[in-house]
Protein backbone atom coordinates (compact mmCIF):
# COMPACT_ATOMS: atom_id res chain seq x y z
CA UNK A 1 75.88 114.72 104.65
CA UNK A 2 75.19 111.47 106.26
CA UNK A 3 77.20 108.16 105.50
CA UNK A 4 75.12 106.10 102.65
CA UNK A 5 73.10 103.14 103.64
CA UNK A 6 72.01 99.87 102.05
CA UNK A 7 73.07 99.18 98.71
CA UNK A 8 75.75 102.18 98.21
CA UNK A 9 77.15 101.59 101.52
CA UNK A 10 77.62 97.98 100.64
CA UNK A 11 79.14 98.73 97.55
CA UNK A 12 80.87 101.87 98.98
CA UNK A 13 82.94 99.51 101.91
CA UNK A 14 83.63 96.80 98.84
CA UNK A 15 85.56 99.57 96.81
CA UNK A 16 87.46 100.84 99.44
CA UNK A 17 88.45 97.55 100.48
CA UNK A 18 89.62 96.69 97.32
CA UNK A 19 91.10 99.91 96.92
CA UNK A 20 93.19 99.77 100.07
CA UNK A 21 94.03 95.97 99.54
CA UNK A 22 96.02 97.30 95.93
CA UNK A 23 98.24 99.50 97.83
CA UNK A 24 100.68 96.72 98.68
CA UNK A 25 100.85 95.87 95.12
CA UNK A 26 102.70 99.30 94.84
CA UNK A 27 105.27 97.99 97.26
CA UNK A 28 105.94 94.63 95.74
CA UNK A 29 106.08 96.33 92.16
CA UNK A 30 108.62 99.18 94.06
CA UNK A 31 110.86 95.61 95.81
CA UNK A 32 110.66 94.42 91.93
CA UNK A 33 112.47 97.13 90.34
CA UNK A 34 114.93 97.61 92.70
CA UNK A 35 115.80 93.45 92.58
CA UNK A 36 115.55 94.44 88.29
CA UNK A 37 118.13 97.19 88.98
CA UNK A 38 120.58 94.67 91.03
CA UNK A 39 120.13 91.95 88.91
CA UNK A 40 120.71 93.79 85.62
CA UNK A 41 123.79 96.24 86.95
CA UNK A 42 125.11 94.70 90.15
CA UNK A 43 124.41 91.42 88.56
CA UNK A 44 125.16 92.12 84.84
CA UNK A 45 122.11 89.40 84.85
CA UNK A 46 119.11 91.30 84.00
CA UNK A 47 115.88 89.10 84.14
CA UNK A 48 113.59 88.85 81.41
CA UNK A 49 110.26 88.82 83.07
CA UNK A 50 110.60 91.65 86.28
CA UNK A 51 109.47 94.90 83.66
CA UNK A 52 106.36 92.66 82.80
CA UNK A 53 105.67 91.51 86.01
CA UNK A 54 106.00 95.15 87.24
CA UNK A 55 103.47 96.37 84.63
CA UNK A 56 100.66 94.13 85.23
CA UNK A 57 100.60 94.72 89.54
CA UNK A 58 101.00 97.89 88.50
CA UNK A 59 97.89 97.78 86.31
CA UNK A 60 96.27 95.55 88.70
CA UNK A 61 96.53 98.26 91.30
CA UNK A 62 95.23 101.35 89.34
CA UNK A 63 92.14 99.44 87.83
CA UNK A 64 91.35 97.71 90.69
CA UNK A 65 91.24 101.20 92.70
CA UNK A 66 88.89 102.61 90.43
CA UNK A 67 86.00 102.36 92.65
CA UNK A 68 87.35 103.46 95.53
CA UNK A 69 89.01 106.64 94.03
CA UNK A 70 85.27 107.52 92.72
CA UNK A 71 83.42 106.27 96.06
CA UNK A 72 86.10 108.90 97.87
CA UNK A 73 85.79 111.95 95.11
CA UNK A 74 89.61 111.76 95.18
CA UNK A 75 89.79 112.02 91.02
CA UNK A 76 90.84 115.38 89.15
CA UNK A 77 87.98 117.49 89.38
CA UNK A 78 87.59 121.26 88.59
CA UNK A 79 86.90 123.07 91.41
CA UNK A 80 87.08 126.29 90.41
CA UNK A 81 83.32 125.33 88.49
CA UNK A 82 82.04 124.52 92.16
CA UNK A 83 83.31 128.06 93.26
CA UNK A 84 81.38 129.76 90.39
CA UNK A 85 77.94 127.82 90.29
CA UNK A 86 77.59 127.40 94.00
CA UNK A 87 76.29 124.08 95.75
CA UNK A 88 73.10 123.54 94.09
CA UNK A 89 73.93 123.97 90.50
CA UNK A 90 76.96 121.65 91.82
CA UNK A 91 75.09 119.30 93.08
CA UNK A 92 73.15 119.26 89.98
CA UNK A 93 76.24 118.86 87.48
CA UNK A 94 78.02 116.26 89.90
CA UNK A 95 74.78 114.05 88.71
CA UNK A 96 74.96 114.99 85.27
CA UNK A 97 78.75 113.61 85.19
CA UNK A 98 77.86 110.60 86.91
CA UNK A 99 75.30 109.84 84.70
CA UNK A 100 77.43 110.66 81.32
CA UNK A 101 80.23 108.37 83.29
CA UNK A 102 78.25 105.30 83.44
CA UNK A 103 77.11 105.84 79.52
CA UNK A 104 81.26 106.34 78.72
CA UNK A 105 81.93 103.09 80.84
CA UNK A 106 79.23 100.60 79.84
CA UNK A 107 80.45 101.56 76.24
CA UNK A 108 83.70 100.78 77.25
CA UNK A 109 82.43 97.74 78.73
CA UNK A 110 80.90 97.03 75.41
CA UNK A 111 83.40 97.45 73.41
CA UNK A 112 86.33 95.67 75.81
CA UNK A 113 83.83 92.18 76.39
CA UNK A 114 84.59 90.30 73.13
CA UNK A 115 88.04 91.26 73.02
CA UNK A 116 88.64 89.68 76.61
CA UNK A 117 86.19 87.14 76.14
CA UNK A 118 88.46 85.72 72.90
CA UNK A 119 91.82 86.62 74.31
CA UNK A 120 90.78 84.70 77.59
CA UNK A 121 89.72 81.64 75.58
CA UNK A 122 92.69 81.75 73.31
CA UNK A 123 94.96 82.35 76.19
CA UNK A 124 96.41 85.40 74.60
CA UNK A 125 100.29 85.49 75.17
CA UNK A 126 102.71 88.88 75.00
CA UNK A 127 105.18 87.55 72.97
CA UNK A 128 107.75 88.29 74.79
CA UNK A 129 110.81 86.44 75.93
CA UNK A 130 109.18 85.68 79.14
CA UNK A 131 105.75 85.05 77.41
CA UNK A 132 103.57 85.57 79.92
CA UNK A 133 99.50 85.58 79.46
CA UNK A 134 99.22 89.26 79.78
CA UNK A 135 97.06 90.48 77.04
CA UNK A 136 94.80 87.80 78.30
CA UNK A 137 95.02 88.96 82.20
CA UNK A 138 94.83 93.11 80.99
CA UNK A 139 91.64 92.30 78.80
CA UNK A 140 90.05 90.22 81.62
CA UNK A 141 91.15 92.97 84.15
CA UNK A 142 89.58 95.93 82.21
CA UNK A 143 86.31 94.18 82.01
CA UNK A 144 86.33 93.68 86.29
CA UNK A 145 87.24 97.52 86.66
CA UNK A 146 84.59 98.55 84.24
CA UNK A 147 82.15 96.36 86.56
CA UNK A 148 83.32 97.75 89.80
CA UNK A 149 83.46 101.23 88.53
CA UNK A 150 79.96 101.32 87.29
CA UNK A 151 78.73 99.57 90.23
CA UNK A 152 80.17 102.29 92.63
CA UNK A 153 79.12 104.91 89.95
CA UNK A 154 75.30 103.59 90.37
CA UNK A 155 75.99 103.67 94.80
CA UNK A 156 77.24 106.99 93.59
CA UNK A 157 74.46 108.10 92.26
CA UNK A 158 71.79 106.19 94.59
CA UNK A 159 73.43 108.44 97.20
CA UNK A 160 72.78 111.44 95.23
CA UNK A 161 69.37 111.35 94.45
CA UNK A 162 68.40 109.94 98.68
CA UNK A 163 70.16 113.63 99.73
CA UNK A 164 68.15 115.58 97.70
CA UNK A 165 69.09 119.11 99.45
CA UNK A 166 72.69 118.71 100.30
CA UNK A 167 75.84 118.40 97.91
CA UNK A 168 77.66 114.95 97.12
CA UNK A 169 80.18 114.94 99.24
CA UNK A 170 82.63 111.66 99.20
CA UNK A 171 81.65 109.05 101.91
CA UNK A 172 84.75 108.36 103.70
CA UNK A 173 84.36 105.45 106.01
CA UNK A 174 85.57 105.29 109.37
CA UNK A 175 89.39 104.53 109.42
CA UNK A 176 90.75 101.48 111.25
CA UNK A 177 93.54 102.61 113.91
């Protein structure tokens, strides 16, 4: 299938730009622990704000990567289904999903908006010792993934309906050496 042009390839090279610029997060969330696990039993001074910290790159990482994980087809899929219907019934269900995907996350986008919209105004604090803004940060967060998701859900889907006769395929773009 040929590479996607105009608006999905725009979108397409956005997600997996953002996508690859999260995997560092892993790292620093990886140097994080292991400082957590010196300072708490090297140390006997554990801090109180590394397992926070940790969770919200961590989050940072996995929603941000949302679009490129679906602009790549590198989710959990069953492939066994594309064994037994063949490519064109495939082709046709892949569709289908992607449709029913962007109704599940624009209802999720719904239903997360006020939420982050008031915990964003109030500046919505953990409670924690540490006390950082992280309710606030997560709510705000979800909404941006829900965006770039259904964004690279409607390139997705753009893509789908130009290549009328062959399969979707994922549109990997040309790697950087």
């Amino acid at each position: 299938m040929s590479s996607p042009t105009g608006l999905p390839a725009i979108i397409g090279r956005g997600s997996v730009f953002i996508g690859k610029m999260c995997g560092p997060l892993y790292a620093v969330a990886i140097t994080l622990s292991v400082f957590e696990v010196f300072m708490r039993y090297v140390l006997d001074a554990p801090t109180a704000w590394t397992n926070e910290t940790i969770m919200a790159i961590c989050a940072t990482a996995w929603m941000f990567s949302v679009g490129a994980v679906t602009q790549q087809n590198r989710h959990i899929t069953v492939t066994v289904m594309e064994l037994a219907v063949g490519p064109k019934v495939w082709r046709r269900m892949r569709i289908v999903a992607m449709l029913i995907s962007l109704v599940a996350v624009a209802g999720l986008l719904y239903a997360v908006w006020e939420p982050a919209v008031s915990a964003v105004e109030m500046v919505e604090r953990s409670g924690s010792a540490f006390n950082p803004p992280m309710p606030a940060y997560l709510k705000a967060l979800l909404v941006a993934a829900c965006i770039l998701y259904g964004l690279q859900l409607i390139a997705n889907f753009l893509s789908a309906l130009r290549s009328r006769t062959a399969p979707v395929e994922p549109h990997f773009p040309p790697e950087d050496n």
